[in-house]
PDB file of N, CA and C in Angstrom:
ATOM      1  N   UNK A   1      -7.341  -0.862  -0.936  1.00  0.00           N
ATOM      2  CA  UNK A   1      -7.829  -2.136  -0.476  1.00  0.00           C
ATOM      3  C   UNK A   1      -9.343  -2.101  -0.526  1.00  0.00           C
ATOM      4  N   UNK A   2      -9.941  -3.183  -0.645  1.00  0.00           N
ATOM      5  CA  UNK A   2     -11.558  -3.537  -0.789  1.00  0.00           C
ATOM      6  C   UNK A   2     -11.387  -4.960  -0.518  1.00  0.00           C
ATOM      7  N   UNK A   3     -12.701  -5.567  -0.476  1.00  0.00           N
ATOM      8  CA  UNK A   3     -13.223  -6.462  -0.146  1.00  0.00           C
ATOM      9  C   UNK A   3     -14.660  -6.823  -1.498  1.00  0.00           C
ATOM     10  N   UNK A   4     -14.190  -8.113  -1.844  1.00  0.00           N
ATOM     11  CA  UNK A   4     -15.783  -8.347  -2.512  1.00  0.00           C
ATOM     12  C   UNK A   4     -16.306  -9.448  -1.743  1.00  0.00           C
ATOM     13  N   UNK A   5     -18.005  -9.221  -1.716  1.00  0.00           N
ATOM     14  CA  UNK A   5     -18.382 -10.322  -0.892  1.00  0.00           C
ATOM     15  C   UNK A   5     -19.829 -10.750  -2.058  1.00  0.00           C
ATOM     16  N   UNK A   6     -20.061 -12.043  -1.889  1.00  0.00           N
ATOM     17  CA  UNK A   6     -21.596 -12.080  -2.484  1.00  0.00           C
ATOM     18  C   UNK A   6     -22.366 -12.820  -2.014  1.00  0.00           C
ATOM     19  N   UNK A   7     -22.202 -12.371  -0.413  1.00  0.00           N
ATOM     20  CA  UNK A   7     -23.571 -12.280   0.513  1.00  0.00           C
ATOM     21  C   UNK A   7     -24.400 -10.857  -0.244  1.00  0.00           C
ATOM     22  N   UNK A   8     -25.470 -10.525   0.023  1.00  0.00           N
ATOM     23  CA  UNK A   8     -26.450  -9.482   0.225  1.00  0.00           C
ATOM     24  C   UNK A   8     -25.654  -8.462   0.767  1.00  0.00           C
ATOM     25  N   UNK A   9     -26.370  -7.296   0.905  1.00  0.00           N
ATOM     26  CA  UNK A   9     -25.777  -6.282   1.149  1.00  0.00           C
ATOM     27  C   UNK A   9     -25.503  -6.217   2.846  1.00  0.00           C
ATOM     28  N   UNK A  10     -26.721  -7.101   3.673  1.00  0.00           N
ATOM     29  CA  UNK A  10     -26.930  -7.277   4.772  1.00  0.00           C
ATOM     30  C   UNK A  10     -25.605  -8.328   5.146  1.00  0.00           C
ATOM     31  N   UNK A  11     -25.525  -8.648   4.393  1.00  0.00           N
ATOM     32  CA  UNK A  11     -24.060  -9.533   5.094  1.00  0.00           C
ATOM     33  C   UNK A  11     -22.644  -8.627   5.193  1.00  0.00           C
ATOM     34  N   UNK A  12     -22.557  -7.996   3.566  1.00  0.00           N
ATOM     35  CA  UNK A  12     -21.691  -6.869   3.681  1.00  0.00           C
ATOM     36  C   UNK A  12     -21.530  -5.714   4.960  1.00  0.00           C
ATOM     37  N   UNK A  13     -22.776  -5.580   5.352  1.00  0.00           N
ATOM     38  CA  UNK A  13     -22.916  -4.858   6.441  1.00  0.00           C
ATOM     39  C   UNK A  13     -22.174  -5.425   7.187  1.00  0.00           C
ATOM     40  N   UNK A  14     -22.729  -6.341   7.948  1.00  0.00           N
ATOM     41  CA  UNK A  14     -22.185  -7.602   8.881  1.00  0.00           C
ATOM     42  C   UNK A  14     -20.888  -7.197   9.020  1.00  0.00           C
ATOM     43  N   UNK A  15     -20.043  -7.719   8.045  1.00  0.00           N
ATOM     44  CA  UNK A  15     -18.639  -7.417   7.929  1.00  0.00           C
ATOM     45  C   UNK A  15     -17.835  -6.499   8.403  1.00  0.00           C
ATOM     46  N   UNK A  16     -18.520  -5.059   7.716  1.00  0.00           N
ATOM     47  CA  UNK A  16     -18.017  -3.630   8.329  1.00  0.00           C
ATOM     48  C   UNK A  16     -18.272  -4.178   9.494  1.00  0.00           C
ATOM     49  N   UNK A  17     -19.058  -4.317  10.472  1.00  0.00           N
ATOM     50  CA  UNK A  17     -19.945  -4.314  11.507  1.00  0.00           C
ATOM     51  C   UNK A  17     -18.580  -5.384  12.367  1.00  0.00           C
ATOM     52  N   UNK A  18     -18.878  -6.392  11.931  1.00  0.00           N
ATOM     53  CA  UNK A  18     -18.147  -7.486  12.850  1.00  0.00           C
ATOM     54  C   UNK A  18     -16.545  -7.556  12.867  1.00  0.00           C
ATOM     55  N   UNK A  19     -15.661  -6.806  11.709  1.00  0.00           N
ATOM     56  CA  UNK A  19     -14.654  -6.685  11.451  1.00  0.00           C
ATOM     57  C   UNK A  19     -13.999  -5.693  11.835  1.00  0.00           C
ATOM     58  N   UNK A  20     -15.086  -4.739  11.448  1.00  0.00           N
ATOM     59  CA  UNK A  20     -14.562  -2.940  11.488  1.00  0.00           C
ATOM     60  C   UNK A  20     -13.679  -2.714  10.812  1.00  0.00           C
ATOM     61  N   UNK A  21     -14.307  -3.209   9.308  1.00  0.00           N
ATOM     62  CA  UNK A  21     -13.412  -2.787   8.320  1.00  0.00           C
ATOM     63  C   UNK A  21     -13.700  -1.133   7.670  1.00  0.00           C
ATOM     64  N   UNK A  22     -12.544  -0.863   7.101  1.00  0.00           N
ATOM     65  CA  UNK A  22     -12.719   0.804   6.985  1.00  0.00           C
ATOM     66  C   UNK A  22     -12.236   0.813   5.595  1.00  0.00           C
ATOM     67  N   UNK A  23     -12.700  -0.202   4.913  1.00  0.00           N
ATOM     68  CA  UNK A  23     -12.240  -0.339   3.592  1.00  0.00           C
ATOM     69  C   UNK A  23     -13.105  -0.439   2.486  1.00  0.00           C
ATOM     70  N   UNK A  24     -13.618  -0.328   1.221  1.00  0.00           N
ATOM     71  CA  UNK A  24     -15.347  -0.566   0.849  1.00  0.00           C
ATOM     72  C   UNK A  24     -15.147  -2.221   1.251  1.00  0.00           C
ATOM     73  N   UNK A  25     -16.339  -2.396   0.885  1.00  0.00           N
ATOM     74  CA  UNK A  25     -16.679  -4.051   0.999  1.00  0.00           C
ATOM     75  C   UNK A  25     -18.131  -3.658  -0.431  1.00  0.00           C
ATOM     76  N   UNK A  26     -17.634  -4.228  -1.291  1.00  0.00           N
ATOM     77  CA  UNK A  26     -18.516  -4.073  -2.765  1.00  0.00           C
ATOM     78  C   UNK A  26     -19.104  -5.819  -2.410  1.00  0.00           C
ATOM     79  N   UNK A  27     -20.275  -6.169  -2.825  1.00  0.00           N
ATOM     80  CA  UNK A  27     -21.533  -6.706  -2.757  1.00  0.00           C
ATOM     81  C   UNK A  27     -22.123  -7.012  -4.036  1.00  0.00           C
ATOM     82  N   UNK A  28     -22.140  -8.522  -4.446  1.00  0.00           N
ATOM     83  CA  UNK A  28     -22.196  -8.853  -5.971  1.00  0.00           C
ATOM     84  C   UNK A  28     -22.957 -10.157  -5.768  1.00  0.00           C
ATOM     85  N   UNK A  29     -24.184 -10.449  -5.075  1.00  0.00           N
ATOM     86  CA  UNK A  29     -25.218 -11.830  -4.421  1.00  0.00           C
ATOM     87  C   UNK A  29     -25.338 -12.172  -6.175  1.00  0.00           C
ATOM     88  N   UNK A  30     -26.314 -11.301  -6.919  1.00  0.00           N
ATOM     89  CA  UNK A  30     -26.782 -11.526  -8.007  1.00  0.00           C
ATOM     90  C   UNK A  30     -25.637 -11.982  -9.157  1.00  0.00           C
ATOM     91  N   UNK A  31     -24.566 -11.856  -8.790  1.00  0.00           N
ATOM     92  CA  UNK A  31     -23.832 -11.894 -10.002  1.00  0.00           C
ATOM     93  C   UNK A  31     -22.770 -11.972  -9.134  1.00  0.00           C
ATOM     94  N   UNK A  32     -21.924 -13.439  -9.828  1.00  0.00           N
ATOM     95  CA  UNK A  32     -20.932 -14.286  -9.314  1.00  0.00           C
ATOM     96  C   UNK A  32     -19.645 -14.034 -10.332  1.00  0.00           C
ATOM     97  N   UNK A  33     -19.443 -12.726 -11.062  1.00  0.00           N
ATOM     98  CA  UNK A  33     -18.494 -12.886 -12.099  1.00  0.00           C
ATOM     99  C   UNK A  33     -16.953 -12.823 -11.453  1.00  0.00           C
ATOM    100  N   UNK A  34     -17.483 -11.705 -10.755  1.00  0.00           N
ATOM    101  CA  UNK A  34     -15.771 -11.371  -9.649  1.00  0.00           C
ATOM    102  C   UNK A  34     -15.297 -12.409  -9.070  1.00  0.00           C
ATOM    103  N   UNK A  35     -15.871 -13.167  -8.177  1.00  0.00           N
ATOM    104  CA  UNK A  35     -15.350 -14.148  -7.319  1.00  0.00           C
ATOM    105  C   UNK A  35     -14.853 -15.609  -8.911  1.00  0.00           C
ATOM    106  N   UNK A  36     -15.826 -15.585  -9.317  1.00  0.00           N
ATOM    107  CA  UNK A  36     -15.949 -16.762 -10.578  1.00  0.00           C
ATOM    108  C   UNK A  36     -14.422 -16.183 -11.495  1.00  0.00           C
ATOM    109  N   UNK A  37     -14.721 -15.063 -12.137  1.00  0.00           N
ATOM    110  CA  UNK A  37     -12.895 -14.311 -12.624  1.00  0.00           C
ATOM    111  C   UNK A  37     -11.360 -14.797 -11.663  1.00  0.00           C
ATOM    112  N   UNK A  38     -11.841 -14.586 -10.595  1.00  0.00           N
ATOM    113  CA  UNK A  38     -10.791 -14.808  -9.767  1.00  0.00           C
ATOM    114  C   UNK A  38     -10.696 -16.265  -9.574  1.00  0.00           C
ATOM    115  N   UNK A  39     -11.192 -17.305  -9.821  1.00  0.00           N
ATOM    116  CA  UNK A  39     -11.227 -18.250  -9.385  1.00  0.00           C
ATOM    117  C   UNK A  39     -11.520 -19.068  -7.811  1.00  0.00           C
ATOM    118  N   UNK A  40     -12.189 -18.137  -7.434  1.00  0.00           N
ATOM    119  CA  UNK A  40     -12.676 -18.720  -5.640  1.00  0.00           C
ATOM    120  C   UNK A  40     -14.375 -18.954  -5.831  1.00  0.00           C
ATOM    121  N   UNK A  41     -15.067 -19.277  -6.424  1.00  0.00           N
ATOM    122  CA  UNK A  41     -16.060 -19.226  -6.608  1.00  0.00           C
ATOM    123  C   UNK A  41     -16.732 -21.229  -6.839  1.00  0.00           C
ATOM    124  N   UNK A  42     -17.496 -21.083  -5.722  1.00  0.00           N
ATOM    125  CA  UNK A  42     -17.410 -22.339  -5.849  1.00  0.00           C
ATOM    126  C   UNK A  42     -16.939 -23.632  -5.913  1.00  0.00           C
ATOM    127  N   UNK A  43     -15.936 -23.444  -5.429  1.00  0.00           N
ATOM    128  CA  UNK A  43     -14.799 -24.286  -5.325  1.00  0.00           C
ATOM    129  C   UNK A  43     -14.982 -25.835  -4.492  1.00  0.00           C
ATOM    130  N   UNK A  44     -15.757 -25.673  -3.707  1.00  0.00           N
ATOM    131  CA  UNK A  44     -16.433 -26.625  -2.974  1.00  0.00           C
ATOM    132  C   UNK A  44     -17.759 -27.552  -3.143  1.00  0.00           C
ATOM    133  N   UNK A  45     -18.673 -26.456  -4.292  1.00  0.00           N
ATOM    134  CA  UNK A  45     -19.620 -27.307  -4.732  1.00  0.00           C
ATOM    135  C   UNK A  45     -20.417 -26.674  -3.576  1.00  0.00           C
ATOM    136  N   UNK A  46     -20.202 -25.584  -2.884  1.00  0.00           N
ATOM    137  CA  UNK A  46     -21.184 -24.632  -2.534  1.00  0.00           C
ATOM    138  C   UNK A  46     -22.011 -23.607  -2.348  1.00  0.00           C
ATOM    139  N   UNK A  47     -21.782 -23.446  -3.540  1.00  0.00           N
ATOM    140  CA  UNK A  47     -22.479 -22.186  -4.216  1.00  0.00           C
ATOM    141  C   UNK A  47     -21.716 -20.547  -3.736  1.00  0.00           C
ATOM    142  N   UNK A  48     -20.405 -20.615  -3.249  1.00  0.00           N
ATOM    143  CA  UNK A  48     -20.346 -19.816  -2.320  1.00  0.00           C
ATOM    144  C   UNK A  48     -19.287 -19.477  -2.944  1.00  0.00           C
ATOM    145  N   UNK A  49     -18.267 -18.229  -2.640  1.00  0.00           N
ATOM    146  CA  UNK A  49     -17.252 -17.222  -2.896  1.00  0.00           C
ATOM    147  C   UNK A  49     -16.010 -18.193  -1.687  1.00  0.00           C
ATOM    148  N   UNK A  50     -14.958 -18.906  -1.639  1.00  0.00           N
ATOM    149  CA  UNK A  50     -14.063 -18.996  -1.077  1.00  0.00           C
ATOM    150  C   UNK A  50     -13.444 -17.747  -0.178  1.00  0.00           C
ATOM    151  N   UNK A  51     -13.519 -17.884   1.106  1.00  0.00           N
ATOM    152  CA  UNK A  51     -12.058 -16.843   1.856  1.00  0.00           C
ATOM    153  C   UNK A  51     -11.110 -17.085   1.164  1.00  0.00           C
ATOM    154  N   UNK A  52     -10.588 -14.995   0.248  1.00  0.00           N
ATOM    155  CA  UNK A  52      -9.263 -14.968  -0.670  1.00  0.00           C
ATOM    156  C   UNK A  52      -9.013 -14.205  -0.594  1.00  0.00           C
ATOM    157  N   UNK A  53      -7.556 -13.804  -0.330  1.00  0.00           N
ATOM    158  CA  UNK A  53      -6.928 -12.562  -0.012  1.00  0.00           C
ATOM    159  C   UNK A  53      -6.041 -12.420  -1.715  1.00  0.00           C
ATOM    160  N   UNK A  54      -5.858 -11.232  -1.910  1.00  0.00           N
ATOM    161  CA  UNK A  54      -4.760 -11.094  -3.744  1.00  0.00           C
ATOM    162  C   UNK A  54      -4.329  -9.873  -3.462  1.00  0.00           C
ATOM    163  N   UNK A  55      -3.041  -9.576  -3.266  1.00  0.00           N
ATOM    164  CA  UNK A  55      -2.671  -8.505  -2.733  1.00  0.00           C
ATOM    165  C   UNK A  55      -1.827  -8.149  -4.738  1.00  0.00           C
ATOM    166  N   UNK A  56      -1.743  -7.395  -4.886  1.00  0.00           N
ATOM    167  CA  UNK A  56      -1.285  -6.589  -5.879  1.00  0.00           C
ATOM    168  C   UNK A  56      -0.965  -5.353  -5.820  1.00  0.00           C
ATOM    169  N   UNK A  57       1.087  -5.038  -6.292  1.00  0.00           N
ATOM    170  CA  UNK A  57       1.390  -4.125  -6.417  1.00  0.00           C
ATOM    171  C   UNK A  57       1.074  -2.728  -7.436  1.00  0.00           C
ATOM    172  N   UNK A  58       1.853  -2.341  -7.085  1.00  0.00           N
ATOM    173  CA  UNK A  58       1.285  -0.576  -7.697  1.00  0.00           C
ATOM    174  C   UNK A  58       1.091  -0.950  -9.610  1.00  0.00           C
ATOM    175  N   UNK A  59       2.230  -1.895 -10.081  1.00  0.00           N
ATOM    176  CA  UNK A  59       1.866  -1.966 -11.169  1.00  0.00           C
ATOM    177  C   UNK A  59       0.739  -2.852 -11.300  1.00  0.00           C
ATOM    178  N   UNK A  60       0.195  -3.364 -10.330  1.00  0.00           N
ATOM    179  CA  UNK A  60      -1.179  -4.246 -10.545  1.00  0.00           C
ATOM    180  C   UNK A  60      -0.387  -5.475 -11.271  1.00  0.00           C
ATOM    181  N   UNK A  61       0.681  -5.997 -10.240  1.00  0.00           N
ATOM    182  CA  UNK A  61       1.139  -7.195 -10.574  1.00  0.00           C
ATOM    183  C   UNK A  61       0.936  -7.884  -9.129  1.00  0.00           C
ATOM    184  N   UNK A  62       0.117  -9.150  -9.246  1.00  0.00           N
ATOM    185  CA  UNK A  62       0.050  -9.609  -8.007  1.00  0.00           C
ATOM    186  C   UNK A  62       1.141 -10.417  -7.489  1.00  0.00           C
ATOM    187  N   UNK A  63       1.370 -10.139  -6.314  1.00  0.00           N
ATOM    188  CA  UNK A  63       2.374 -10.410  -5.663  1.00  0.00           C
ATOM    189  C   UNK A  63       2.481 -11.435  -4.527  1.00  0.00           C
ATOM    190  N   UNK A  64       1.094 -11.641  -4.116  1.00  0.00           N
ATOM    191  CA  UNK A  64       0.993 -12.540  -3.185  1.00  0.00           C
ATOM    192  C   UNK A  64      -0.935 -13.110  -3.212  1.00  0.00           C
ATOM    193  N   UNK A  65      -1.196 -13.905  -2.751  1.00  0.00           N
ATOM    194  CA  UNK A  65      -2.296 -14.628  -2.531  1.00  0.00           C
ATOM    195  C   UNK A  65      -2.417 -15.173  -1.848  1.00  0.00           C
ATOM    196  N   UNK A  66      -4.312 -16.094  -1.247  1.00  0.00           N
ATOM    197  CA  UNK A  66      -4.230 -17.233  -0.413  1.00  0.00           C
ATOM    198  C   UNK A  66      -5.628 -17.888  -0.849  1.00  0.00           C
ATOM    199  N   UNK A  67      -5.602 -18.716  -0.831  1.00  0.00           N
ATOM    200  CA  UNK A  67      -7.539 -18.667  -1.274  1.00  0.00           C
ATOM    201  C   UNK A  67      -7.754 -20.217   0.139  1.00  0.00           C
ATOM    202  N   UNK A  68      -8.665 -19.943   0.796  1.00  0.00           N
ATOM    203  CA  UNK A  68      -9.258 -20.531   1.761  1.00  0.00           C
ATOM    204  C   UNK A  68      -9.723 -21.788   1.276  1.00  0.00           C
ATOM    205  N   UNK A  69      -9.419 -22.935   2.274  1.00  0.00           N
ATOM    206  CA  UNK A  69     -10.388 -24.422   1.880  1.00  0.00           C
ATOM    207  C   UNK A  69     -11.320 -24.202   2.101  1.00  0.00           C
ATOM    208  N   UNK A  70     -12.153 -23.287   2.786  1.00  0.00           N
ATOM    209  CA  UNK A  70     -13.699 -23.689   3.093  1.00  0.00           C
ATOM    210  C   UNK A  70     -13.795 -21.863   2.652  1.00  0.00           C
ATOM    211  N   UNK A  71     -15.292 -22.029   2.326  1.00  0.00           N
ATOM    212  CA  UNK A  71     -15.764 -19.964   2.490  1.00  0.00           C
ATOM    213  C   UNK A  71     -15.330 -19.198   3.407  1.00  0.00           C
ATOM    214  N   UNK A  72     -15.429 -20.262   4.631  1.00  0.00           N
ATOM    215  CA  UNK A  72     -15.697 -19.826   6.346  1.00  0.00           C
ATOM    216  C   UNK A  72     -13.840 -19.462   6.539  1.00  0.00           C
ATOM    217  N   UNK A  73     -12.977 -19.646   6.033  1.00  0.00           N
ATOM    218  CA  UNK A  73     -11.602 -19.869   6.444  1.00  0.00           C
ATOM    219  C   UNK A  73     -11.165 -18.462   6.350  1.00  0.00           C
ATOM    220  N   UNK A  74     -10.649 -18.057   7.258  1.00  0.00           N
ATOM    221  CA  UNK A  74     -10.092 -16.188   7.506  1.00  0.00           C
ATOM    222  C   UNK A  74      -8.584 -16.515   7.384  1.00  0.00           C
ATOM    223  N   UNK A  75      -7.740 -15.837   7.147  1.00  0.00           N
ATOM    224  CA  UNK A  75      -6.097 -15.684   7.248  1.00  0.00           C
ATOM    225  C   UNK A  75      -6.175 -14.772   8.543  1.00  0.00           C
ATOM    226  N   UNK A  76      -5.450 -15.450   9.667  1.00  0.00           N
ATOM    227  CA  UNK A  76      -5.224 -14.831  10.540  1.00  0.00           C
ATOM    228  C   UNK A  76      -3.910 -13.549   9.657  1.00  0.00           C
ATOM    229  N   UNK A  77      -4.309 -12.369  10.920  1.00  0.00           N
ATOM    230  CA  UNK A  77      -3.485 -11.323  10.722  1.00  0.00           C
ATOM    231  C   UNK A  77      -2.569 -11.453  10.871  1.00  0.00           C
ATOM    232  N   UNK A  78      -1.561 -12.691  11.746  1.00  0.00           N
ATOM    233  CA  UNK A  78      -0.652 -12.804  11.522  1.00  0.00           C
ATOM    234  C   UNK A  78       0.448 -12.594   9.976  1.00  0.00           C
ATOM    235  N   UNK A  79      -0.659 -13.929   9.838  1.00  0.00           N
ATOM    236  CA  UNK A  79       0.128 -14.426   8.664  1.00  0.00           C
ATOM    237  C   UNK A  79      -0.353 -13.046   7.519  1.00  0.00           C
ATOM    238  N   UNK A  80      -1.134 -12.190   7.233  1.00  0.00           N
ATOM    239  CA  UNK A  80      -1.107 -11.440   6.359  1.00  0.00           C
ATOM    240  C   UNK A  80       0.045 -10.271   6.403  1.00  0.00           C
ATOM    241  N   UNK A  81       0.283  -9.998   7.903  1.00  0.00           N
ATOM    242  CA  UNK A  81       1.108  -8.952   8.418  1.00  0.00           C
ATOM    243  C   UNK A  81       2.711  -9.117   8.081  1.00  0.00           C
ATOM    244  N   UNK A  82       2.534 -10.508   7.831  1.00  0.00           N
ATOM    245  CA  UNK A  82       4.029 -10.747   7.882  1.00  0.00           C
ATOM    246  C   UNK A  82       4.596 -11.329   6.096  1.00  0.00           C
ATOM    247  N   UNK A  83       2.950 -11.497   5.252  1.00  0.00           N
ATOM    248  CA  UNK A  83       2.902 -11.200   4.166  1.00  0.00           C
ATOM    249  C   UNK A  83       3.657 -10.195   3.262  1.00  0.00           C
ATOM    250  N   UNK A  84       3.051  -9.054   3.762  1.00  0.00           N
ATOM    251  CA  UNK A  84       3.000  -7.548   3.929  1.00  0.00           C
ATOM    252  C   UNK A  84       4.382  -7.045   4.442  1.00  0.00           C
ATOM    253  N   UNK A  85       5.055  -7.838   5.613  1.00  0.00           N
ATOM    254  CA  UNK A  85       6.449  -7.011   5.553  1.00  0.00           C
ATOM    255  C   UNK A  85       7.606  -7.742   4.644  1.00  0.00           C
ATOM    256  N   UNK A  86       7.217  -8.919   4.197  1.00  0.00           N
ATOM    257  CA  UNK A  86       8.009  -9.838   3.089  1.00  0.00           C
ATOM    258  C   UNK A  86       7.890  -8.868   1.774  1.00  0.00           C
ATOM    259  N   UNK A  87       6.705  -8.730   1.451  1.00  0.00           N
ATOM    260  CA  UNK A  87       6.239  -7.719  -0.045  1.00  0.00           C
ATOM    261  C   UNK A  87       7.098  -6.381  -0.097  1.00  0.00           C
ATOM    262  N   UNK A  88       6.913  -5.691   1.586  1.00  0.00           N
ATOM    263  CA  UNK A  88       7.574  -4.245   1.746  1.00  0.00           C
ATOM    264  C   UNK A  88       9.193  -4.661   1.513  1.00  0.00           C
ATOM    265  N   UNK A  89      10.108  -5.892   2.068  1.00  0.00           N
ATOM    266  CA  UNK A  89      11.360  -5.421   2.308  1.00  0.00           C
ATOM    267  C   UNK A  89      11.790  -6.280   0.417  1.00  0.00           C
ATOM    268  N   UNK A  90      11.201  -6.567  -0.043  1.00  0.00           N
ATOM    269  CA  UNK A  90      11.326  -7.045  -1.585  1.00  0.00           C
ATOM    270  C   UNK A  90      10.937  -5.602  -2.374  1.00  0.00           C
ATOM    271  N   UNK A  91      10.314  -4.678  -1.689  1.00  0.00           N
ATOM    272  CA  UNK A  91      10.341  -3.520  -3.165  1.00  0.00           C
ATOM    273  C   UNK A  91      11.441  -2.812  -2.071  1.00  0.00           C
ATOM    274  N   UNK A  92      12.081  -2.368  -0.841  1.00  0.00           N
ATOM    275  CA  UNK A  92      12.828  -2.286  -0.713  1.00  0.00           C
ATOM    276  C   UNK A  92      14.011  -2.336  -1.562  1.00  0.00           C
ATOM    277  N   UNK A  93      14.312  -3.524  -1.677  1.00  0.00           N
ATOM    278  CA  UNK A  93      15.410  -3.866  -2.065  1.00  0.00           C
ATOM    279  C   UNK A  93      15.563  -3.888  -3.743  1.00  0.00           C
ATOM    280  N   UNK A  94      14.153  -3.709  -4.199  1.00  0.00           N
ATOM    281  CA  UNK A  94      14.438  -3.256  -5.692  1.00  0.00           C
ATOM    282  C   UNK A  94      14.177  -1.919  -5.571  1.00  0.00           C
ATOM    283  N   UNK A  95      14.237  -0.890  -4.803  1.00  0.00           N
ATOM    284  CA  UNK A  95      14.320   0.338  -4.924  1.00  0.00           C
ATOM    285  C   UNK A  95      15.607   0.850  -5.052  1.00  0.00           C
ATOM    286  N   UNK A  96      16.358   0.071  -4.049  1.00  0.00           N
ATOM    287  CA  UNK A  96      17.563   0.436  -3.860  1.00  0.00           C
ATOM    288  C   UNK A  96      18.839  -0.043  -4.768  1.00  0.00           C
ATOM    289  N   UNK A  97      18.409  -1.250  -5.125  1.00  0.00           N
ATOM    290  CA  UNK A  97      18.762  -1.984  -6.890  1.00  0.00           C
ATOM    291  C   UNK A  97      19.080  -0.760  -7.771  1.00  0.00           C
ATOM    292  N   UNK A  98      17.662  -0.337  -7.689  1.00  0.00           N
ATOM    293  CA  UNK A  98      17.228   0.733  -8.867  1.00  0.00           C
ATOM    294  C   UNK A  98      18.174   2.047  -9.210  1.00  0.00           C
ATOM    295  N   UNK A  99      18.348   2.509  -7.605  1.00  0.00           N
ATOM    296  CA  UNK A  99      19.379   3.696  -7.183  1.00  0.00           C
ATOM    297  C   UNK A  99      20.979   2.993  -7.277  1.00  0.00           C
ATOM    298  N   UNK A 100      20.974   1.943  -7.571  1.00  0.00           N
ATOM    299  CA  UNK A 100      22.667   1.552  -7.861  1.00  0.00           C
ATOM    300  C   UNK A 100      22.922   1.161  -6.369  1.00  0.00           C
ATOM    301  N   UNK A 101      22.352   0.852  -5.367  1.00  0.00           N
ATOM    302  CA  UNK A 101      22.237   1.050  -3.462  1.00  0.00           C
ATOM    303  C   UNK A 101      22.261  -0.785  -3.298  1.00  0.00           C
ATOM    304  N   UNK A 102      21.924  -1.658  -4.069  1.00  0.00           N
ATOM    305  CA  UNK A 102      21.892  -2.604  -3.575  1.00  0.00           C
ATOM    306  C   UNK A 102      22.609  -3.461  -4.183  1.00  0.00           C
TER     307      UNK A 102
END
């Protein structure tokens, strides 16, 4: 897991700081390609990176998403947590597919 942000590095800070995230948080102010690739970039006509979560499995097939109406918009943990046990009991159940089990 990571985080891209393109505030300054001082905002990135922020983040660790205000979140207590223990995850990198990579920092791209000068260059809007990541957020702009992904499509959250500006979306509003404010020069700004959209709140977007893209969760992607092991084969780097994404599996789930959310992209925020405003920059400012967070996904409560709820709703990511319960993301996350929808994603877990779906490779579950193709694991067990896999083993002839389901």
């Amino acid at each position: 897991m990571f985080a891209v942000s393109t505030d300054d590095l001082r905002g990135a800070d922020y983040a660790v700081e205000q979140f207590e995230a223990t995850y990198p948080i990579l920092y791209s102010s000068d260059d809007n390609a990541i957020p702009f690739s992904y499509g959250v970039f500006n979306l509003h006509g404010d020069g700004l990176a959209s709140e977007a979560i893209f969760i992607y499995d092991t084969s780097r097939t994404l599996v789930w998403k959310t992209v925020g109406e405003r920059y400012s918009d967070a996904v409560p943990s709820s709703v990511l947590i319960e993301a996350l046990k929808e994603i877990n009991t779906r490779v579950d159940r193709s694991d067990s597919s896999a083993l002839g089990q389901g």
